[in-house]
C-alpha atoms as a PDB file:
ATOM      1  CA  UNK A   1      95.842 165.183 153.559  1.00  0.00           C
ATOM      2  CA  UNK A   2      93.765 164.579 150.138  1.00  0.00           C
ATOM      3  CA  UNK A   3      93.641 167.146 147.764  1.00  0.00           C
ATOM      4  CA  UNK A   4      93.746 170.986 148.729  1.00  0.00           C
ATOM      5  CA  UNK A   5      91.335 172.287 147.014  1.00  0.00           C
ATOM      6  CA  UNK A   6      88.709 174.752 148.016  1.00  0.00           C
ATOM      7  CA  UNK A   7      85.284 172.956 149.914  1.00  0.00           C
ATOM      8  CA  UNK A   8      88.190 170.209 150.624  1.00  0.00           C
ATOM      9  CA  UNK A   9      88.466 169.294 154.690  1.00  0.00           C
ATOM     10  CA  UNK A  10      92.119 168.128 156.209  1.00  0.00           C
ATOM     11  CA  UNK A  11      92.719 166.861 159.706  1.00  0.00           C
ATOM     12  CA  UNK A  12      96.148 167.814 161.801  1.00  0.00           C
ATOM     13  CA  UNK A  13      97.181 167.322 165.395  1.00  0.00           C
ATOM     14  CA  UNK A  14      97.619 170.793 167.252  1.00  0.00           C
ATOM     15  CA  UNK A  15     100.110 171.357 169.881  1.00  0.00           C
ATOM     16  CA  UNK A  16      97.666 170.289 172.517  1.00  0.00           C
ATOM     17  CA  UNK A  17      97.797 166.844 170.676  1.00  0.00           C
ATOM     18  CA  UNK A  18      93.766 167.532 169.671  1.00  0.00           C
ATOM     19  CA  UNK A  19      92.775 166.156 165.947  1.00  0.00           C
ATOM     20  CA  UNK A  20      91.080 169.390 164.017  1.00  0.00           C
ATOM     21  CA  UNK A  21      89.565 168.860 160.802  1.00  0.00           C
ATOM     22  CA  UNK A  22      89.496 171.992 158.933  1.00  0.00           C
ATOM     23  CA  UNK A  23      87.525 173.319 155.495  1.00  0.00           C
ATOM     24  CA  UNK A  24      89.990 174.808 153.062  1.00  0.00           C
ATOM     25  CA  UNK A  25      88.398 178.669 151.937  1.00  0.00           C
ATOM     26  CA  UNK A  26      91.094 179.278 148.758  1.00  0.00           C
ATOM     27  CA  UNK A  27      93.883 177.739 147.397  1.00  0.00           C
ATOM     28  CA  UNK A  28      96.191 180.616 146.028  1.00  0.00           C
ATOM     29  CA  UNK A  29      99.449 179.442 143.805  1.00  0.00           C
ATOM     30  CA  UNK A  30     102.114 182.340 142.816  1.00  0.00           C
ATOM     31  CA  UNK A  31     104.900 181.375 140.939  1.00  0.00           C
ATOM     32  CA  UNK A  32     107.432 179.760 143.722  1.00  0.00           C
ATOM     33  CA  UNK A  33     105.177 178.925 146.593  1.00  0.00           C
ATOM     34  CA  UNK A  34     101.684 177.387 147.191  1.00  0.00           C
ATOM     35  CA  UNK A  35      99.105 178.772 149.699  1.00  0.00           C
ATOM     36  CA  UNK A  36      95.766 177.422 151.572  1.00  0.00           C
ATOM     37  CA  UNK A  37      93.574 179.573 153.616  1.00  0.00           C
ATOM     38  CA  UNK A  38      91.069 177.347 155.897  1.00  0.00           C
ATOM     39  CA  UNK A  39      89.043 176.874 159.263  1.00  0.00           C
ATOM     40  CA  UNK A  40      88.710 175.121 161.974  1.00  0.00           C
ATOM     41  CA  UNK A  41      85.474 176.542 162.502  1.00  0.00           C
ATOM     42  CA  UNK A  42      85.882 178.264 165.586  1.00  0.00           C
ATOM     43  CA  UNK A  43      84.802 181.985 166.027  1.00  0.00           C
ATOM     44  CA  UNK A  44      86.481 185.003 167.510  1.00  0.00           C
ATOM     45  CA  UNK A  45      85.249 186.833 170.187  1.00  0.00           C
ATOM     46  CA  UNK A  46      83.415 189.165 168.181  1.00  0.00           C
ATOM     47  CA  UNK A  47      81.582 186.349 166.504  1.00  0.00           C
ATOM     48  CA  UNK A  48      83.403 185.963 163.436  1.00  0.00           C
ATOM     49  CA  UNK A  49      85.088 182.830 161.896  1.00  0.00           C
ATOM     50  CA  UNK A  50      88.694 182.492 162.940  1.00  0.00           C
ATOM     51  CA  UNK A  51      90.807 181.616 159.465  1.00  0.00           C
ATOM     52  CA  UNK A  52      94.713 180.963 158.896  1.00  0.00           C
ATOM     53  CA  UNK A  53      96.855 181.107 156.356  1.00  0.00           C
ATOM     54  CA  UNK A  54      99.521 178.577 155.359  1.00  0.00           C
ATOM     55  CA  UNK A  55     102.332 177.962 152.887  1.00  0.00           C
ATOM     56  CA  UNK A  56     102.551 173.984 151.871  1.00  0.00           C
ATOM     57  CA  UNK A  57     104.585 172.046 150.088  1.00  0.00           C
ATOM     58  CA  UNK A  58     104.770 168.611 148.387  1.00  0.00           C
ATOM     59  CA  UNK A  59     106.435 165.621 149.877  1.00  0.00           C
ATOM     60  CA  UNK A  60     106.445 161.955 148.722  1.00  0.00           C
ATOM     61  CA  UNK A  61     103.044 161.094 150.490  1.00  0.00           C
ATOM     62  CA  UNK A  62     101.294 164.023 151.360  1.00  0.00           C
ATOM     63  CA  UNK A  63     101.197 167.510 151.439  1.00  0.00           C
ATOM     64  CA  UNK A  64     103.000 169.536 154.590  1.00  0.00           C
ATOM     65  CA  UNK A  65     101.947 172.875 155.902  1.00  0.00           C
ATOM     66  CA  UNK A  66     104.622 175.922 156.695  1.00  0.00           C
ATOM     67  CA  UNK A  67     104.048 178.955 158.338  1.00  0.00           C
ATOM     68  CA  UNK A  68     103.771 182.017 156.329  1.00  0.00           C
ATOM     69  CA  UNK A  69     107.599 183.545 156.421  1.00  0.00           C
ATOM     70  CA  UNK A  70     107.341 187.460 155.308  1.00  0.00           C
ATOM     71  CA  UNK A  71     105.482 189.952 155.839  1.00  0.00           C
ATOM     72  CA  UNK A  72     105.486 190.215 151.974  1.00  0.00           C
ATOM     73  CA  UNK A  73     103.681 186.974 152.043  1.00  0.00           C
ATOM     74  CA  UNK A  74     100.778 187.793 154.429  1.00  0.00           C
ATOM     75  CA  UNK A  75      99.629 191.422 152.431  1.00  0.00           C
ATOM     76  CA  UNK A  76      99.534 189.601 149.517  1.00  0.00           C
ATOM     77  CA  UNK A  77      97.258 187.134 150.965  1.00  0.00           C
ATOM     78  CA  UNK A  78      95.227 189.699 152.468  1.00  0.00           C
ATOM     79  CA  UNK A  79      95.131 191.198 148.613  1.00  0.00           C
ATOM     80  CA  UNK A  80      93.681 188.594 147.768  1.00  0.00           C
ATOM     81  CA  UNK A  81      91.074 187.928 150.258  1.00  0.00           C
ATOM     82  CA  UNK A  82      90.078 191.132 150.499  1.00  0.00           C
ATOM     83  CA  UNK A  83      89.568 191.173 146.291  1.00  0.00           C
ATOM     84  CA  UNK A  84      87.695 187.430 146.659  1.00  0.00           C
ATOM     85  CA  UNK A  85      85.107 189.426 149.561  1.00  0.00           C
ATOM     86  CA  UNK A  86      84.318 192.675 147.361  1.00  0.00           C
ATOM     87  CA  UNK A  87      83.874 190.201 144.327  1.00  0.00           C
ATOM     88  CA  UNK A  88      81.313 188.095 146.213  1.00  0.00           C
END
């Protein structure tokens, strides 16, 4: 994975062993954890653009991707996304 930074892509396998390359939205950093919010690009049923959320961390090589843990975790990511929308 190169750099996580917003307009960045990243490929990863999904558990049906499928190669997905994604377009990071917003890279949020708080003071213990790191965050991306991306796409694969795929839409909901109602249309929209399907995005996820992720916690990541730094390893020797590359960067790997956690679930979010809390539900602390996800309204504070909503926070923001919901301030980044009304500001654009």
């Amino acid at each position: 994975m190169n750099e996580l930074t917003k307009g960045s892509k990243f490929t990863y396998i999904d558990s049906n062993n499928k190669t997905k390359e994604c377009d990071i939205l917003c890279d949020l950093e708080t003071n213990d954890k790191n965050y991306i919010v991306y796409t694969d690009n795929s839409k909901c049923e109602d249309g929209s653009t399907k995005l996820y959320a992720a916690s990541y961390i730094f390893n020797e090589d590359d960067r790997v991707l956690n679930n979010i843990e809390t539900e602390e975790e996800w309204k504070m990511i909503e926070a923001i996304l919901s301030y980044l929308t009304r500001k654009n």
